[in-house]
N, C-alpha and C. Protein backbone atom coordinates (compact mmCIF):
# COMPACT_ATOMS: atom_id res chain seq x y z
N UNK A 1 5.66 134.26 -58.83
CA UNK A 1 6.69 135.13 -59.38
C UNK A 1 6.40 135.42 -60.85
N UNK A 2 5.96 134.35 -61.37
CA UNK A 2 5.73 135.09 -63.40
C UNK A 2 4.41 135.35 -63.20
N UNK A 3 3.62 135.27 -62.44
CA UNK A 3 2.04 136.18 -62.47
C UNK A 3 2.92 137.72 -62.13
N UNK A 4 3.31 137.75 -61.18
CA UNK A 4 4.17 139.42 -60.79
C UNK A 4 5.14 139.68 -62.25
N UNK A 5 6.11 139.12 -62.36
CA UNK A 5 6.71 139.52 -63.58
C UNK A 5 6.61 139.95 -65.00
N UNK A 6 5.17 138.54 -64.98
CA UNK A 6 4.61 139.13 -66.68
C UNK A 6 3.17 138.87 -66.47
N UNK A 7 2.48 139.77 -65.88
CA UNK A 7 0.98 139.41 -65.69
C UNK A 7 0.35 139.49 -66.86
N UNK A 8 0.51 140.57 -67.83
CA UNK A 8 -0.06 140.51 -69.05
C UNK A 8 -0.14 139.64 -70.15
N UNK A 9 0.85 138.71 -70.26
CA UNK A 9 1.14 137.78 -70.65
C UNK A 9 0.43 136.50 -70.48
N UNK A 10 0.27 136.22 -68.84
CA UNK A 10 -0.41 135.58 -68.31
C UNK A 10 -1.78 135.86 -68.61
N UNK A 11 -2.89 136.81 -68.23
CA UNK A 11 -3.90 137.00 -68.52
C UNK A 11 -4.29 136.96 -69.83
N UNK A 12 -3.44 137.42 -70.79
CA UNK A 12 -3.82 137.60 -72.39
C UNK A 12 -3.76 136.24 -72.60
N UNK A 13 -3.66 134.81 -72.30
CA UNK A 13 -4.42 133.49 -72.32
C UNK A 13 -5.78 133.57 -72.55
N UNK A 14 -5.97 134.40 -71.78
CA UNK A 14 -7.64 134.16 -71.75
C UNK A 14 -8.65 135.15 -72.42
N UNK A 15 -7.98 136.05 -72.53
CA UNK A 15 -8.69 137.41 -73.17
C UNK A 15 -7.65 138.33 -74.07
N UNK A 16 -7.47 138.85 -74.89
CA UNK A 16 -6.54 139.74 -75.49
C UNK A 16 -7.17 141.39 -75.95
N UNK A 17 -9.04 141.45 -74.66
CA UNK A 17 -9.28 143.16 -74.56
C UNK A 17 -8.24 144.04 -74.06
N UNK A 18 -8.10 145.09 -74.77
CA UNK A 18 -6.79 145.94 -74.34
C UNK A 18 -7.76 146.25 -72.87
N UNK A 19 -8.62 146.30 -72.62
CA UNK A 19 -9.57 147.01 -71.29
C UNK A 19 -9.81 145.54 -70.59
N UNK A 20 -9.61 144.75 -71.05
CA UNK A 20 -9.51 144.00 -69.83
C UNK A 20 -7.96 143.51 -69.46
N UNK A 21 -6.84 143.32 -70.19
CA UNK A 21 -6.00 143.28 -70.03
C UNK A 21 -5.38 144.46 -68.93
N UNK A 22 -6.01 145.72 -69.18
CA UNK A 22 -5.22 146.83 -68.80
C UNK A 22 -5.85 146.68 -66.63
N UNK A 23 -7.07 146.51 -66.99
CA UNK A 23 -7.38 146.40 -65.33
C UNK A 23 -7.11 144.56 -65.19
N UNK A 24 -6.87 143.77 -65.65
CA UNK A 24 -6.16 142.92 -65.21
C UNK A 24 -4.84 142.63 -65.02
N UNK A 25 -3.57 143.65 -65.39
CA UNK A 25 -2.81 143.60 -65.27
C UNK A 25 -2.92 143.51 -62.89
N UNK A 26 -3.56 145.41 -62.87
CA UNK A 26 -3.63 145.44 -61.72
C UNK A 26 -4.02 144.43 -60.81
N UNK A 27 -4.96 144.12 -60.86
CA UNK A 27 -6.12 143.09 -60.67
C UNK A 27 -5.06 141.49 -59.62
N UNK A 28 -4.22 141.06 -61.19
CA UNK A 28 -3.73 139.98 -60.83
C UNK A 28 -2.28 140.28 -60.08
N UNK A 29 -1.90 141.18 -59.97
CA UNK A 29 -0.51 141.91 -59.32
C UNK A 29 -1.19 141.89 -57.72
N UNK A 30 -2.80 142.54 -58.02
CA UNK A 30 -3.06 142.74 -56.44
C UNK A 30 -3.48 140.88 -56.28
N UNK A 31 -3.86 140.21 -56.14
CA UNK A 31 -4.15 139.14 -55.76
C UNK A 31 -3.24 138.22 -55.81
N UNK A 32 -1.98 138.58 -56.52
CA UNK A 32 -0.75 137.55 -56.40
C UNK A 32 0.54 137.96 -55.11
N UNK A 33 -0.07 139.42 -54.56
CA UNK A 33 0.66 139.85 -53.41
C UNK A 33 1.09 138.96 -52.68
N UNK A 34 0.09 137.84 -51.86
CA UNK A 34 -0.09 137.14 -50.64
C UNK A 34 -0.22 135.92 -50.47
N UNK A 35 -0.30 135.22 -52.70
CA UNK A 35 -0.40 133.93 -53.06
C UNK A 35 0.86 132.80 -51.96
N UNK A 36 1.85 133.72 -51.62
CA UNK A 36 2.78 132.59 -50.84
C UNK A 36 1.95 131.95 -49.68
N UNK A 37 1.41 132.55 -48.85
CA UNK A 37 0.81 132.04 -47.75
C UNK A 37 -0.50 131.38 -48.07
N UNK A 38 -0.79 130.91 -48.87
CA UNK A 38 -1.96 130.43 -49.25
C UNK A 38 -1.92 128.93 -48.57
N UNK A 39 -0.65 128.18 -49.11
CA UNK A 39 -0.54 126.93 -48.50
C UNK A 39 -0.09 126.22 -47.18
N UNK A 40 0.72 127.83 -46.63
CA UNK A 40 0.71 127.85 -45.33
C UNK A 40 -0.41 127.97 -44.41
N UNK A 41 -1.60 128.51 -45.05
CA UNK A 41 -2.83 128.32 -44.01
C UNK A 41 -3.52 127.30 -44.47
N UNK A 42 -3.06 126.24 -44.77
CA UNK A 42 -3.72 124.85 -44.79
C UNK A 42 -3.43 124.27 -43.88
N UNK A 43 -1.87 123.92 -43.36
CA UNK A 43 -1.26 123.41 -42.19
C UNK A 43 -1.85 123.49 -41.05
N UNK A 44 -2.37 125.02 -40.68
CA UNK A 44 -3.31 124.53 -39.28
C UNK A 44 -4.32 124.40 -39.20
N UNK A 45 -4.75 124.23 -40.44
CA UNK A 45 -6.38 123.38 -40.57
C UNK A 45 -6.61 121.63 -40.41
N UNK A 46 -5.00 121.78 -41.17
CA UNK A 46 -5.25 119.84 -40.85
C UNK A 46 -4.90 119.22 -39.67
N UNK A 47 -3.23 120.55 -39.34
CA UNK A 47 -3.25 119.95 -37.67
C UNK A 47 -3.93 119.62 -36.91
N UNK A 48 -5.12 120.63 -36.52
CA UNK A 48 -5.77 120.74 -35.66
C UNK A 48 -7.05 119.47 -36.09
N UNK A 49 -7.09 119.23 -37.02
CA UNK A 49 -7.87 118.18 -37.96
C UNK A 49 -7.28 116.80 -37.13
N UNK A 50 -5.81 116.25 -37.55
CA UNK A 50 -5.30 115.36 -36.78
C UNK A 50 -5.24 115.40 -35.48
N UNK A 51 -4.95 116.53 -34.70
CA UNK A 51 -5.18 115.88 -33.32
C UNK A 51 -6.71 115.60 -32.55
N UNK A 52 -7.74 115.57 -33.84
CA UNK A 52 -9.04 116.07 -33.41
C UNK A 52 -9.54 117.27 -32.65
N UNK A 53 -9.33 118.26 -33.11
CA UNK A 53 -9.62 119.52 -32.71
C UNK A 53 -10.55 120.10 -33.62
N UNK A 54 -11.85 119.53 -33.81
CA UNK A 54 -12.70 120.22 -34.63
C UNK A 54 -13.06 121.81 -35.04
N UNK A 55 -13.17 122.23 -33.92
CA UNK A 55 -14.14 123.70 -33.80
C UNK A 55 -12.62 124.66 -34.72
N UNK A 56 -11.34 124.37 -33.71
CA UNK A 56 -10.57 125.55 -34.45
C UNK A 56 -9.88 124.87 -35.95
N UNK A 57 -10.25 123.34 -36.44
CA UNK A 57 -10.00 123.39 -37.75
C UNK A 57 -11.48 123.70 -38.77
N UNK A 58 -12.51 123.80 -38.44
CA UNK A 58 -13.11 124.24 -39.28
C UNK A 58 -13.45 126.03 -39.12
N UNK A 59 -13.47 126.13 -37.99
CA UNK A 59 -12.92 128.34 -38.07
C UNK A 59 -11.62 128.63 -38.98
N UNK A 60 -10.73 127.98 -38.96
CA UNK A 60 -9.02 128.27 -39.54
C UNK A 60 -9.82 128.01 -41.46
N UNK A 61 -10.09 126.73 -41.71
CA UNK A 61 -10.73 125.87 -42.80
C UNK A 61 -11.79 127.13 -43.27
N UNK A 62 -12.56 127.62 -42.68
CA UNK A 62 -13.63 128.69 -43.56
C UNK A 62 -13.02 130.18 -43.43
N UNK A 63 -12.35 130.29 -42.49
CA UNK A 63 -11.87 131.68 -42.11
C UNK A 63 -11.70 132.85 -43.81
N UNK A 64 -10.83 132.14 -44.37
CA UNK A 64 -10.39 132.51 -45.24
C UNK A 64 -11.74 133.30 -46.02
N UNK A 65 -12.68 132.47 -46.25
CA UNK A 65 -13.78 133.18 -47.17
C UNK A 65 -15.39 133.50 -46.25
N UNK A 66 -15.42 132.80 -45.35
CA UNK A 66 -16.24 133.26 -45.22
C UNK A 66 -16.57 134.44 -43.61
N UNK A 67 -15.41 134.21 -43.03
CA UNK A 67 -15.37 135.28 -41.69
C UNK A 67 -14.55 136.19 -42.61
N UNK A 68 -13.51 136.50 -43.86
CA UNK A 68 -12.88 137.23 -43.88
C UNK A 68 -13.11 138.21 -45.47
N UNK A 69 -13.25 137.10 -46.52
CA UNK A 69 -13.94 137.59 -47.40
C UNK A 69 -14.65 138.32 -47.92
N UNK A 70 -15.80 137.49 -47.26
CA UNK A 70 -17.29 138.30 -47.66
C UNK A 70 -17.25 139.45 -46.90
N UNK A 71 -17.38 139.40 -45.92
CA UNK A 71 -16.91 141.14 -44.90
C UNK A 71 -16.48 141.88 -45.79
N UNK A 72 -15.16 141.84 -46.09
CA UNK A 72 -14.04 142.81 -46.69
C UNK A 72 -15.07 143.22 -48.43
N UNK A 73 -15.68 141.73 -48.91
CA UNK A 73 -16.02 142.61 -50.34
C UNK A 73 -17.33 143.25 -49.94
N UNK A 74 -17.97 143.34 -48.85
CA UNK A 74 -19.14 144.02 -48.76
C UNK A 74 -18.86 145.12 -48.02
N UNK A 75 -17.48 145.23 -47.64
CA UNK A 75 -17.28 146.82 -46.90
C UNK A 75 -16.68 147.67 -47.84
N UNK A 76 -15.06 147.00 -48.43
CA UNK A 76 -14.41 148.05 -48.99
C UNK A 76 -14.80 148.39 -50.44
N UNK A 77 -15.66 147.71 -51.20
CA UNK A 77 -15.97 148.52 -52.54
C UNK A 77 -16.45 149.58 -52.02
N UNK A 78 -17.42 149.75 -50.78
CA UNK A 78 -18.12 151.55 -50.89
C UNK A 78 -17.10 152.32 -50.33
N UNK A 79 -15.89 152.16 -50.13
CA UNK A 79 -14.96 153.04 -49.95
C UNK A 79 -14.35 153.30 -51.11
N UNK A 80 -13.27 152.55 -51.48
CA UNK A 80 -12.58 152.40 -52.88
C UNK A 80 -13.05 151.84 -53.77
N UNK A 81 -14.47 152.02 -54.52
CA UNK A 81 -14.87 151.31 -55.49
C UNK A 81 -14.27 149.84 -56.31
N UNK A 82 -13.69 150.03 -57.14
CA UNK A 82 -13.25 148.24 -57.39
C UNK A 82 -12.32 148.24 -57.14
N UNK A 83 -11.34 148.95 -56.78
CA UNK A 83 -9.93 148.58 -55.55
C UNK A 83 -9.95 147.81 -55.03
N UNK A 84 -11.59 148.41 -53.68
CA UNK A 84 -11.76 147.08 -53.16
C UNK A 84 -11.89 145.83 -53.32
N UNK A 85 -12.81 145.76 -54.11
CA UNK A 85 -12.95 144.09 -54.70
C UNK A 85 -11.68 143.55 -54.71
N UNK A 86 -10.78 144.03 -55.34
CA UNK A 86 -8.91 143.82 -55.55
C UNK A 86 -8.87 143.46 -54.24
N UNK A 87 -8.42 144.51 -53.58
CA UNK A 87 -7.85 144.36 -52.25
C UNK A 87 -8.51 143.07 -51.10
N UNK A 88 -9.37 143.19 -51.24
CA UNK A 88 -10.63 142.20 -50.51
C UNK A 88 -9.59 140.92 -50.03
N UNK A 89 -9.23 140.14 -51.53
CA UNK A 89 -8.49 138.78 -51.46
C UNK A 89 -7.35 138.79 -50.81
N UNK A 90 -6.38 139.81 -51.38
CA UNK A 90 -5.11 139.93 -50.25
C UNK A 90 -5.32 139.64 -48.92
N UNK A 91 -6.30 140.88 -48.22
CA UNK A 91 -6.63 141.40 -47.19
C UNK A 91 -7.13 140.35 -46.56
N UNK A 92 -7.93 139.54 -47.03
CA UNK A 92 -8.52 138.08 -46.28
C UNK A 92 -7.48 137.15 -46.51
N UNK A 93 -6.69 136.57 -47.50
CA UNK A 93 -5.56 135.86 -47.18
C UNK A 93 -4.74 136.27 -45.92
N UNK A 94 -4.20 137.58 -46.04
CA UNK A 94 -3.52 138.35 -44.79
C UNK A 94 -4.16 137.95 -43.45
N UNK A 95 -5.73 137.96 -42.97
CA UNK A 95 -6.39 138.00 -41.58
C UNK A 95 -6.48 136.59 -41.59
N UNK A 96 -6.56 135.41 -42.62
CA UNK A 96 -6.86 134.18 -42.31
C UNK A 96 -5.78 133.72 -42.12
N UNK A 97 -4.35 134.07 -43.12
CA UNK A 97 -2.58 133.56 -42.43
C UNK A 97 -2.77 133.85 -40.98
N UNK A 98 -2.83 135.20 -40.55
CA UNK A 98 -2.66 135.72 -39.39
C UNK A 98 -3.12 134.93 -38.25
N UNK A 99 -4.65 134.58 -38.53
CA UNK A 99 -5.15 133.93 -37.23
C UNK A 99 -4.62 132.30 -37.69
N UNK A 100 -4.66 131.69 -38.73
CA UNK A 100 -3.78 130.52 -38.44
C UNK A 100 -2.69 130.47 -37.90
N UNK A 101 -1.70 131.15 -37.79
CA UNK A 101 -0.81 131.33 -37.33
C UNK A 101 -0.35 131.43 -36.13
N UNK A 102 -1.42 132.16 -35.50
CA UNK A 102 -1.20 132.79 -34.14
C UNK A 102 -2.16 131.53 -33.62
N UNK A 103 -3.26 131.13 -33.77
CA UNK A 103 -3.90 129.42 -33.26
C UNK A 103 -2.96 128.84 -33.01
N UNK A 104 -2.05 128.12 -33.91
CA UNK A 104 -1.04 127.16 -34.43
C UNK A 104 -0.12 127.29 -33.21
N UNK A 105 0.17 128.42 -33.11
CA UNK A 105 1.81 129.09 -32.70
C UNK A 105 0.67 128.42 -31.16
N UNK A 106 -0.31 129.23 -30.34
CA UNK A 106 -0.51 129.18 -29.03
C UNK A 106 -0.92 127.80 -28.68
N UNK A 107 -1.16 126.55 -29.87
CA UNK A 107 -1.30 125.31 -29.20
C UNK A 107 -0.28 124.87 -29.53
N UNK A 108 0.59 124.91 -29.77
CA UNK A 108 2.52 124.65 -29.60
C UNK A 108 2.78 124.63 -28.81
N UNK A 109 2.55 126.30 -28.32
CA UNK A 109 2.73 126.18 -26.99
C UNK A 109 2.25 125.36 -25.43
N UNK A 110 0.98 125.91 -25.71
CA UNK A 110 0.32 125.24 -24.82
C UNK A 110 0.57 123.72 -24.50
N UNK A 111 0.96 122.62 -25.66
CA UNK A 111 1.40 121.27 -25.34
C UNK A 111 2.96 121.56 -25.43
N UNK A 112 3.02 122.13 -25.01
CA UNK A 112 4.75 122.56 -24.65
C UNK A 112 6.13 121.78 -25.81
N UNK A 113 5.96 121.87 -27.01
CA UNK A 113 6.26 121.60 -28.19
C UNK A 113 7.62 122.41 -28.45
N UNK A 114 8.68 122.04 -28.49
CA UNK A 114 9.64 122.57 -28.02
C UNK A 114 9.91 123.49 -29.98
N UNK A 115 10.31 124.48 -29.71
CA UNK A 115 10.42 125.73 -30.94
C UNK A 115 11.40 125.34 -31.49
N UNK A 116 11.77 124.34 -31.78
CA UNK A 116 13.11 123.44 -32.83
C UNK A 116 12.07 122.66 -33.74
N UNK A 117 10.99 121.78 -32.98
CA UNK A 117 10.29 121.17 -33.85
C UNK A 117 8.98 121.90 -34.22
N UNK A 118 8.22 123.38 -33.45
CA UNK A 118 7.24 124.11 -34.45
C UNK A 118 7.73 124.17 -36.25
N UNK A 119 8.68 123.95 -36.58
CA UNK A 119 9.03 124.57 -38.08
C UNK A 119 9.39 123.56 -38.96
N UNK A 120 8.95 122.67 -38.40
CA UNK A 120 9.45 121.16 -39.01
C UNK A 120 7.99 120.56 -39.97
């Protein structure tokens, strides 16, 4: 919430270029979009970690950067030049929540985990 509220503020810590300030304002607005779910896609990395479920905690565990990442920064800069780069991080936070989520949610199910205690 104070990266969104006062990003300039925040960034001018580290630099006080009016030209880098000015594309870091954007910059950190776009990459603080999706910061909430960040720690929510840890959860089904370790779950699946504890019940020994290797294969889908280390896909969930790399998803994030390297099935979703690298893709996105090697496709969308030649569309939207450094937008993309911006957008890239959201966009892979977004597809790596997503498929944790939907993993998580279908082995709930599948051990028949009653939907009072998924949210616990």
């Amino acid at each position: 919430l104070i990266v969104m509220l006062f990003p300039r503020q925040v960034i001018s810590i580290f630099n006080n270029d009016p030209e880098f300030l000015n594309e870091g304002v954007r910059a950190v607005r776009i990459f603080a979009m999706i910061f909430f779910t960040l720690g929510i896609q840890l959860i089904p990395g370790f779950f699946f970690q504890a019940i020994g479920k290797g294969f889908p905690a280390t896909i969930i565990s790399s998803a994030r950067y390297v099935l979703f990442l690298l893709p996105c920064l090697f496709i969308l800069p030649s569309f939207l030049g450094i937008y993309g780069v911006w957008i890239s991080f959201p966009l892979a936070d977004a597809l790596s929540f997503s498929l944790a989520s939907v993993w998580m949610m279908l082995e709930l199910k599948k051990n028949k985990i009653p939907l009072s205690l998924r949210f616990l």
